[in-house]
Every structure is written in C-alpha cells, then in structure tokens.
PDB file of N, CA and C in Angstrom:
ATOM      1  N   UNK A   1       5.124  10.591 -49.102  1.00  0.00           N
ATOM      2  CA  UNK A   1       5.800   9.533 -48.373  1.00  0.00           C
ATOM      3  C   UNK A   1       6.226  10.022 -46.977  1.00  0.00           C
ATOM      4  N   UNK A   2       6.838  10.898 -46.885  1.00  0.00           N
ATOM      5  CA  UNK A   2       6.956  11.857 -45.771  1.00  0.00           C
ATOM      6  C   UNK A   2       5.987  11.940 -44.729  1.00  0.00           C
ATOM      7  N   UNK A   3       4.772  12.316 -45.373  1.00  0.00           N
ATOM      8  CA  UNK A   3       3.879  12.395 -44.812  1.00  0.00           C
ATOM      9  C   UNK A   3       3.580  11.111 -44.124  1.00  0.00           C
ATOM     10  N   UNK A   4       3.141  10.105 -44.808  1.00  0.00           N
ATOM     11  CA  UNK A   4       3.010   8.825 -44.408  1.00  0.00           C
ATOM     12  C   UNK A   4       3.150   8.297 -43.303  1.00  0.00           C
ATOM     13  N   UNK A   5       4.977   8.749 -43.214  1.00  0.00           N
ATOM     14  CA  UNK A   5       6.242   8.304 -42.172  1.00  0.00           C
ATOM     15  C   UNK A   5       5.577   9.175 -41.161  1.00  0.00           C
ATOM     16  N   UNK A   6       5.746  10.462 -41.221  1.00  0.00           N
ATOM     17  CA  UNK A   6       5.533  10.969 -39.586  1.00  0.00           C
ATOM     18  C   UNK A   6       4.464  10.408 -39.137  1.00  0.00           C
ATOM     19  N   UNK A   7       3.213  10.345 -39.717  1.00  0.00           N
ATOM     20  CA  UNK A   7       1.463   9.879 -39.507  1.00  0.00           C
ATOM     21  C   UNK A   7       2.158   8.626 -38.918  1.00  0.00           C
ATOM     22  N   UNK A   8       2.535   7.587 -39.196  1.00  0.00           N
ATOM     23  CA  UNK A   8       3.087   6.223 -38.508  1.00  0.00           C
ATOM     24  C   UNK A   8       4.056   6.716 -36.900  1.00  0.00           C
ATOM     25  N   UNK A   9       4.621   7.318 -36.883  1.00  0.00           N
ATOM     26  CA  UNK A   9       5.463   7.608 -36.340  1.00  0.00           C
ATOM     27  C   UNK A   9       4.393   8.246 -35.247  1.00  0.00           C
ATOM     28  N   UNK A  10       3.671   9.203 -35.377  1.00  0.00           N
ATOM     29  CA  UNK A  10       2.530   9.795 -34.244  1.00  0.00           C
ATOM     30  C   UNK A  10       1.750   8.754 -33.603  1.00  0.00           C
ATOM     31  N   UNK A  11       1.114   8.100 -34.411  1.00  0.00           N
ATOM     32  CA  UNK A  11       0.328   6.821 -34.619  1.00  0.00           C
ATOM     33  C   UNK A  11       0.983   5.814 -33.150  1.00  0.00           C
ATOM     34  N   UNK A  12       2.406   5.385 -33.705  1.00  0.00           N
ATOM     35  CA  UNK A  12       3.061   4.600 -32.858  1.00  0.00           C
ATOM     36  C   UNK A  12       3.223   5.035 -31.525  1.00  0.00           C
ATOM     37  N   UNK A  13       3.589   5.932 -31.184  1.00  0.00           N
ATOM     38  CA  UNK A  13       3.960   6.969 -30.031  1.00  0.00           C
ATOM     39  C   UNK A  13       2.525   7.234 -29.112  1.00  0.00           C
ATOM     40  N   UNK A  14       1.429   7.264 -30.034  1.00  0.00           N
ATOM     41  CA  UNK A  14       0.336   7.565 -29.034  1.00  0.00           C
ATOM     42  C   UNK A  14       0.111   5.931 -28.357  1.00  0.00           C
ATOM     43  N   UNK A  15       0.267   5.087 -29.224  1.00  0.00           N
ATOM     44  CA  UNK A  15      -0.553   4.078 -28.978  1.00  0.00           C
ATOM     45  C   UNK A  15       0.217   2.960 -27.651  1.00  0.00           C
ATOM     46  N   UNK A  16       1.996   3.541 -28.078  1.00  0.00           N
ATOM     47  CA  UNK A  16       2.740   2.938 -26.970  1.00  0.00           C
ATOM     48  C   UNK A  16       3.405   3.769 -26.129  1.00  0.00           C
ATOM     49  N   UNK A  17       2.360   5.010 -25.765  1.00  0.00           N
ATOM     50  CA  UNK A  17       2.413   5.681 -24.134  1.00  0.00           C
ATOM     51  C   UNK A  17       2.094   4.788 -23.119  1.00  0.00           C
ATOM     52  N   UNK A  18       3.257   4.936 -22.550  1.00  0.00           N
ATOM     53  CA  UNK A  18       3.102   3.763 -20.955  1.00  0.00           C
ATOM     54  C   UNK A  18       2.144   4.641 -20.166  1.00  0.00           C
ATOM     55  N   UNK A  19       1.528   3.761 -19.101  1.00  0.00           N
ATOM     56  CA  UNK A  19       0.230   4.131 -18.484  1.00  0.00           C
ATOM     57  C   UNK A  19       0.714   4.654 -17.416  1.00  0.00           C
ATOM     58  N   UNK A  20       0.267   5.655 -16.664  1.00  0.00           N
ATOM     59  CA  UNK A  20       1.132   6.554 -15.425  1.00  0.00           C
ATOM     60  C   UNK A  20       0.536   5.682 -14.071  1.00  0.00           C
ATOM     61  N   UNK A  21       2.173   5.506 -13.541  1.00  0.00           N
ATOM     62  CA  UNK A  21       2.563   4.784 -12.459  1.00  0.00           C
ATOM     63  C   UNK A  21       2.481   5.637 -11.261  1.00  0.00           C
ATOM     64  N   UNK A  22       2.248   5.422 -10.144  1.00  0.00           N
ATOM     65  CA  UNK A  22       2.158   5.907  -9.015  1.00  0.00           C
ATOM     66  C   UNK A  22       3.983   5.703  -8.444  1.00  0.00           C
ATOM     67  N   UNK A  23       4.197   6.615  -7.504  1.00  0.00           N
ATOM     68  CA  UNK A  23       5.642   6.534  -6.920  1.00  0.00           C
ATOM     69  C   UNK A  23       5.494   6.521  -6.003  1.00  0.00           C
ATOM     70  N   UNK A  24       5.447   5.646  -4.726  1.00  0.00           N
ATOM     71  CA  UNK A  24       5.775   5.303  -3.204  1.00  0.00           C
ATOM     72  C   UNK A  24       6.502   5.229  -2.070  1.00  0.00           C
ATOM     73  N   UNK A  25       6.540   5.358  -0.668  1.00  0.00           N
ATOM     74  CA  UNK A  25       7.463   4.882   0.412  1.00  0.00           C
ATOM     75  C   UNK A  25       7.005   3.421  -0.463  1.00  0.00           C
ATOM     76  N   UNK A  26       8.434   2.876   0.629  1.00  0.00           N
ATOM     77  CA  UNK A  26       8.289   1.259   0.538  1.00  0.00           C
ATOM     78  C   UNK A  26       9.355   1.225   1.219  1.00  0.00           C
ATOM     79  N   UNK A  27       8.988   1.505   2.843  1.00  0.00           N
ATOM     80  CA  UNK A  27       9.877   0.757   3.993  1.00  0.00           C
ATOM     81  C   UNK A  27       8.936   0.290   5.210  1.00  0.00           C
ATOM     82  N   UNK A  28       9.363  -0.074   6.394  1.00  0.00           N
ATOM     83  CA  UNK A  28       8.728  -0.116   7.478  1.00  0.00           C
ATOM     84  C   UNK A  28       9.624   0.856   8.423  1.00  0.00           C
ATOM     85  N   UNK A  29       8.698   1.982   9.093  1.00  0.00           N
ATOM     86  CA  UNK A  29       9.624   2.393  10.072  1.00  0.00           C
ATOM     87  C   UNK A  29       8.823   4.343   9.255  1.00  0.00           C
ATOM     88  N   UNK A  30       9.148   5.440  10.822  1.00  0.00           N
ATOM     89  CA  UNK A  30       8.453   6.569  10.077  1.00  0.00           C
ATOM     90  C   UNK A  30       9.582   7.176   8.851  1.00  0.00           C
ATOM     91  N   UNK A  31      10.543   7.281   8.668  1.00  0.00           N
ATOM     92  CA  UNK A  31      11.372   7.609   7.821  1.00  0.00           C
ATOM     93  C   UNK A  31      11.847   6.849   6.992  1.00  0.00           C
ATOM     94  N   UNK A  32      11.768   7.182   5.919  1.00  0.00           N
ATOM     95  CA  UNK A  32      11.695   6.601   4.449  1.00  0.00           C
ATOM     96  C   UNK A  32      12.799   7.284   3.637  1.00  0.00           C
ATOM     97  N   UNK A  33      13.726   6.216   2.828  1.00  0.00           N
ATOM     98  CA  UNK A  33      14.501   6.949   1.979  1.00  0.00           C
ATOM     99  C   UNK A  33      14.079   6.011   0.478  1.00  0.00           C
ATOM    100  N   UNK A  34      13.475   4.787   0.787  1.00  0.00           N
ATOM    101  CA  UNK A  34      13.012   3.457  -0.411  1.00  0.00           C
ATOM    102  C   UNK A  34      11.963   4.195  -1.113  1.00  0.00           C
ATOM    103  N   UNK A  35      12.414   4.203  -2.016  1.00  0.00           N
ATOM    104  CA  UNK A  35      10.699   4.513  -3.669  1.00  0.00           C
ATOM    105  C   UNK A  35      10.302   2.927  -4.175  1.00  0.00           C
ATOM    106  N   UNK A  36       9.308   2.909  -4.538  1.00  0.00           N
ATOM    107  CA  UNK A  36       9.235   1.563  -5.214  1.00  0.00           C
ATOM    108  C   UNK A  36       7.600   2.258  -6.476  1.00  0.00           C
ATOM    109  N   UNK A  37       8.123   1.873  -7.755  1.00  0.00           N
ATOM    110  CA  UNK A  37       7.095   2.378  -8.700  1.00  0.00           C
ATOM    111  C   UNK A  37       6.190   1.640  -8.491  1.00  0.00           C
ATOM    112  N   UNK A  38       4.680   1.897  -8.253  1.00  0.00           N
ATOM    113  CA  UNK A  38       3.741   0.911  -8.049  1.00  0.00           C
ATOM    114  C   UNK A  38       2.925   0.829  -9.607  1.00  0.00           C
ATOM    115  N   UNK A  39       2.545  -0.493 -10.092  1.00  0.00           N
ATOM    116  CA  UNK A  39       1.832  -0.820 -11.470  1.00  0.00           C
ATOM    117  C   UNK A  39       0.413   0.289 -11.448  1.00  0.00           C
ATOM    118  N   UNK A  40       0.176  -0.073 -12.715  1.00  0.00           N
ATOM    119  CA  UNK A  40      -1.579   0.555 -12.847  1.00  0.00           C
ATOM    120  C   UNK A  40      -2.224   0.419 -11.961  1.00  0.00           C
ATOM    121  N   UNK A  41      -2.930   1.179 -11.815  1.00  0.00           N
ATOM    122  CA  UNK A  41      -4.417   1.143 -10.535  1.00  0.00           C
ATOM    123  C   UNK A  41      -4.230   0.771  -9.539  1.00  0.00           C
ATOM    124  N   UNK A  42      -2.595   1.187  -8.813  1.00  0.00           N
ATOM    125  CA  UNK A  42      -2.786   0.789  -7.387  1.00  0.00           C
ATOM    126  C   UNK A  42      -2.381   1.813  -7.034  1.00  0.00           C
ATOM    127  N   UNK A  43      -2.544   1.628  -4.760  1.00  0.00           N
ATOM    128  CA  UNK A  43      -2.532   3.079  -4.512  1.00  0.00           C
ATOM    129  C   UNK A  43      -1.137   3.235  -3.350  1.00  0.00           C
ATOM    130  N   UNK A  44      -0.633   4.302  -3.166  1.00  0.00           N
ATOM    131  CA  UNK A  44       0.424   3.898  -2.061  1.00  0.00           C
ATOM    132  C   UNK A  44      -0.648   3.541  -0.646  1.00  0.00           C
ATOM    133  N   UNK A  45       0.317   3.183   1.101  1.00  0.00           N
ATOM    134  CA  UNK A  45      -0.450   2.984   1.459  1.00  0.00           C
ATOM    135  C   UNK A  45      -0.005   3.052   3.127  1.00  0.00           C
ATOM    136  N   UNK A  46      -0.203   3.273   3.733  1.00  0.00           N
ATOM    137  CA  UNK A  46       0.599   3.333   5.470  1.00  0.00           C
ATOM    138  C   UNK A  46      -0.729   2.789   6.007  1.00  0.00           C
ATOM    139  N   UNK A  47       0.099   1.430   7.446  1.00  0.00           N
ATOM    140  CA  UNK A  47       0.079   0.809   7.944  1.00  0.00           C
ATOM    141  C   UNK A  47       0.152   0.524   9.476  1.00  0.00           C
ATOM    142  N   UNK A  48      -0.458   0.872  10.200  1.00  0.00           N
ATOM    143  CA  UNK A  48       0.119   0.864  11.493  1.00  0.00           C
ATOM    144  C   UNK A  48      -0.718   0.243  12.900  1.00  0.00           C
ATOM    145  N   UNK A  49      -0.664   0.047  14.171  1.00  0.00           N
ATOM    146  CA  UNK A  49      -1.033  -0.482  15.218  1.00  0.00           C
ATOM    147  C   UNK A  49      -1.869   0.907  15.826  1.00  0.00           C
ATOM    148  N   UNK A  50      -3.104   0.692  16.062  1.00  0.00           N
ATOM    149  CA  UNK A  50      -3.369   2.108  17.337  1.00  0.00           C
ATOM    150  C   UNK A  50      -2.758   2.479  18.297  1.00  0.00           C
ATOM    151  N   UNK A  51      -2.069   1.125  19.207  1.00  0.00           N
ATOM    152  CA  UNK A  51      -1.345   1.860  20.379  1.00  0.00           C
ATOM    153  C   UNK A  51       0.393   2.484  19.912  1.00  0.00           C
ATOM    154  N   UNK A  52       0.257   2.310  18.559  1.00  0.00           N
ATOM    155  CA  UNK A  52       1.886   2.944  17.715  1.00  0.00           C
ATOM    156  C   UNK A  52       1.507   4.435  17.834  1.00  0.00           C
ATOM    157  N   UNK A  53       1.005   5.081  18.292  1.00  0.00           N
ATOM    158  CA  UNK A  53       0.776   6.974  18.667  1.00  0.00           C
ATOM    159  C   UNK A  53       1.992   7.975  17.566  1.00  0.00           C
ATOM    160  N   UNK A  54       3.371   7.123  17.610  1.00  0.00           N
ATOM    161  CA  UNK A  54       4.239   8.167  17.123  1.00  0.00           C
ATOM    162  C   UNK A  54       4.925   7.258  15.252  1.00  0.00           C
ATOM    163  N   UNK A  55       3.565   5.937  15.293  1.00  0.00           N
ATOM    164  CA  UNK A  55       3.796   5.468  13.990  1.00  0.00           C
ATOM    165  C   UNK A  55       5.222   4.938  13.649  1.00  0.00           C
ATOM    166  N   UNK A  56       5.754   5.014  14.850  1.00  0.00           N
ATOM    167  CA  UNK A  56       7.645   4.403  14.573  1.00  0.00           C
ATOM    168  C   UNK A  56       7.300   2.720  13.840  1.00  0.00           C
ATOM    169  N   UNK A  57       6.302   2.066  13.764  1.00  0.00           N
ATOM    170  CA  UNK A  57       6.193   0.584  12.987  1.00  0.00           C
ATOM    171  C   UNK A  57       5.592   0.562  11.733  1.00  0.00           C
ATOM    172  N   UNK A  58       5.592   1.778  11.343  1.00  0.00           N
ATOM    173  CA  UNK A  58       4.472   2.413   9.763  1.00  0.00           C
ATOM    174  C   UNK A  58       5.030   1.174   8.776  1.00  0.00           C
ATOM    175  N   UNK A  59       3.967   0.724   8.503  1.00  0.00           N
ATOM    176  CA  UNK A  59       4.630  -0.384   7.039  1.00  0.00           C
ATOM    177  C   UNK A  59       4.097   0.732   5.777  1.00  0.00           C
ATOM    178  N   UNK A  60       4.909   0.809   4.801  1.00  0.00           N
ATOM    179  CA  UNK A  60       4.671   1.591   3.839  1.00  0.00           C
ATOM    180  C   UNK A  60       4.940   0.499   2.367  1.00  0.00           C
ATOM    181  N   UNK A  61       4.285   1.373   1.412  1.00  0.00           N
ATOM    182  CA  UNK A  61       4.364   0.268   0.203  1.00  0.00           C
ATOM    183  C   UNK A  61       3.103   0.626  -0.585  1.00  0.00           C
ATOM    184  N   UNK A  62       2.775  -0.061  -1.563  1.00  0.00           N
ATOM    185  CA  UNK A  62       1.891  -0.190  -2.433  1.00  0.00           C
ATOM    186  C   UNK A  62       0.760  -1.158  -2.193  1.00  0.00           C
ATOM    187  N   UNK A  63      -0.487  -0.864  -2.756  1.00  0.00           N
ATOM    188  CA  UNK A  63      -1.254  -1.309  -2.363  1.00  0.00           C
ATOM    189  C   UNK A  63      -2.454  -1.659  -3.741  1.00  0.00           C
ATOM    190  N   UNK A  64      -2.521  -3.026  -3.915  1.00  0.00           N
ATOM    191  CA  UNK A  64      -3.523  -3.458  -5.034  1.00  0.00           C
ATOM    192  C   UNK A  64      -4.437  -3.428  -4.759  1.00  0.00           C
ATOM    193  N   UNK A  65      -5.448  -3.251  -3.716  1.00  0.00           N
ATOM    194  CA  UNK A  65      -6.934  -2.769  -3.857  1.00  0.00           C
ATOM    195  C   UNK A  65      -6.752  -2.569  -2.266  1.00  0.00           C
ATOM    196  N   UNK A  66      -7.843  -1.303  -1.643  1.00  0.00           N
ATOM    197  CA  UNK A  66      -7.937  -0.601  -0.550  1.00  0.00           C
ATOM    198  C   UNK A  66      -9.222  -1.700   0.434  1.00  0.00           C
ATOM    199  N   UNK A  67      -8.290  -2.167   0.983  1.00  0.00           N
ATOM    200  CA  UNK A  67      -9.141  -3.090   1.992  1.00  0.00           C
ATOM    201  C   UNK A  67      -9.299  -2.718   3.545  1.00  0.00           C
ATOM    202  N   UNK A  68     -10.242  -2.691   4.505  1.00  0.00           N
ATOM    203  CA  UNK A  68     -10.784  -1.895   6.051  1.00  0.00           C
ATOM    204  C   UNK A  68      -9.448  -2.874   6.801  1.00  0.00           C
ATOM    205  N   UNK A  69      -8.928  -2.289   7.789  1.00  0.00           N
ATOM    206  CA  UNK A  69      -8.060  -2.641   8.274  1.00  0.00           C
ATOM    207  C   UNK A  69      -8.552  -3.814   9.587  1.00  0.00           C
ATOM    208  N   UNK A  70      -7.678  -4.486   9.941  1.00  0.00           N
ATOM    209  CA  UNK A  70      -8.302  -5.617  11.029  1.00  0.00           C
ATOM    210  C   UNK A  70      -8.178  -4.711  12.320  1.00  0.00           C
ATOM    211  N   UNK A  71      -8.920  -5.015  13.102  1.00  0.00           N
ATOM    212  CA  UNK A  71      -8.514  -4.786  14.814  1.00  0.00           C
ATOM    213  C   UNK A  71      -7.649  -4.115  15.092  1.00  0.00           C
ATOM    214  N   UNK A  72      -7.182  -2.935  15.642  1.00  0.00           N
ATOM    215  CA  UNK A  72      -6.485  -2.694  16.403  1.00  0.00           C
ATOM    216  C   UNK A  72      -5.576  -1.865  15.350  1.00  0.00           C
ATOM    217  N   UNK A  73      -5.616  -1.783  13.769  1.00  0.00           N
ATOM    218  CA  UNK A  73      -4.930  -1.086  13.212  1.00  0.00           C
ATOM    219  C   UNK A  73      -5.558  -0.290  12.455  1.00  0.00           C
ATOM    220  N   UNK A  74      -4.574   0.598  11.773  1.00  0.00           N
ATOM    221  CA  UNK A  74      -5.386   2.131  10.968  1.00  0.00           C
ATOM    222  C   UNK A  74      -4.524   1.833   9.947  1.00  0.00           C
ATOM    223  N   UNK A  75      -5.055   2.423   8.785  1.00  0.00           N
ATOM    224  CA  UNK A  75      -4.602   1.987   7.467  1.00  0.00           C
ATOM    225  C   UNK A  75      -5.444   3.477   6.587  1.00  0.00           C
ATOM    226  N   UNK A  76      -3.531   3.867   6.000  1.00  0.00           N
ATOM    227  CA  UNK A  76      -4.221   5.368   4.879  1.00  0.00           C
ATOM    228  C   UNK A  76      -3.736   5.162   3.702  1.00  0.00           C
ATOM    229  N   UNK A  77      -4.855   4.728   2.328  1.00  0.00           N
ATOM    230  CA  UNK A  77      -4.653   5.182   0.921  1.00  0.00           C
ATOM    231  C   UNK A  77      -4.430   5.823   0.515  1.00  0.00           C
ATOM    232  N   UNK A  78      -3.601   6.476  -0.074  1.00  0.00           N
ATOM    233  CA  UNK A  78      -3.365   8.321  -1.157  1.00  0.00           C
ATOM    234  C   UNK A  78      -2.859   7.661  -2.271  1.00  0.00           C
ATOM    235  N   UNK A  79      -3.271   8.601  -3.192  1.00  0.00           N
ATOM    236  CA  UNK A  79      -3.101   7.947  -4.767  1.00  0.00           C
ATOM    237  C   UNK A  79      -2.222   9.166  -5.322  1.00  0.00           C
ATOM    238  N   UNK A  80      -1.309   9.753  -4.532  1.00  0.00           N
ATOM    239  CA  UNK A  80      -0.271  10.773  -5.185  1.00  0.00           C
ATOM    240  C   UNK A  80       1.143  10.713  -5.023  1.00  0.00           C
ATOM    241  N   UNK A  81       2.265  11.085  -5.597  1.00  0.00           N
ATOM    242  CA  UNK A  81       3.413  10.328  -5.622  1.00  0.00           C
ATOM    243  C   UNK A  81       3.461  10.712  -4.244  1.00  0.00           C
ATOM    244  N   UNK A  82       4.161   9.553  -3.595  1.00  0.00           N
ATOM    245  CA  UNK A  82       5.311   9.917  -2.481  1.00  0.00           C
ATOM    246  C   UNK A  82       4.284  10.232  -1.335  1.00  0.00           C
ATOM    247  N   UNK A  83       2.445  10.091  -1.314  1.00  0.00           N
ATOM    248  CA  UNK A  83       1.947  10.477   0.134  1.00  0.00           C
ATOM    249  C   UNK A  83       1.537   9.678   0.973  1.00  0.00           C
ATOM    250  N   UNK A  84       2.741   8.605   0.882  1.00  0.00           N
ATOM    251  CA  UNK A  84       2.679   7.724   2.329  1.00  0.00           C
ATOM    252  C   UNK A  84       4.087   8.308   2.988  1.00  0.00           C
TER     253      UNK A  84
END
C-alpha cells in the first residue's frame, strides 16, 4: 500500500511540473528595476529607434513570436532570464 502511495505521489508531481517560464525587463527607458514572468514559448525582447544611439527609449518586455522590425527601428530577442 505504501508502495502504491508514493508511485501516485511521483506519478502526480511529474505530471504537474509547471513548464519553465522565461524572466524579463518590462519597462521603457535604459534602466530597469520591473520583472514581468513571461508564459511558455515566449522570448524577452528590446525595442528601440536607430537615431536612439544611447537607447534612453528601449521598450522592454516580452515577446510572443519574434517579428523583423519596421523602418527605422532595431529590435533584440534573447531567450535567457533577465537579457533584455
């Protein structure tokens, strides 16, 4: 019976491991003190204008799929905590 119990108990535990979340900036501006946990399969993400040189307008945050940036801006994906 013992046995049983722990086997259920392993069983349960594997099956309701939460799926690993990414950890992010999530402000606008180069200094960041905001985290925001981003869901499954997304990536953090910085945001900015070309003529911004020193990035002081960086939009930071999470990002649900990695899309080419419009005109005039640069845009960086990293999929590791905290590398925006």
């Amino acid at each position: 019976m013992k046995t049983l119990l722990l086997a259920l108990v392993v069983v349960t535990f594997v099956c309701l491991e939460p799926g690993y979340t990414i950890i992010c900036h999530s402000c606008t501006g180069q200094f960041c003190s905001t985290f925001q946990n981003c869901p499954d399969a997304q990536a953090c993400s910085q945001m900015w204008k070309d003529s911004d040189l020193l990035k002081m307008n960086v939009v930071k945050g999470c990002a649900t799929n990695c899309t080419l940036p419009a005109s005039g801006q640069k845009v960086l994906y990293c999929t590791k905590d905290n590398c925006n």
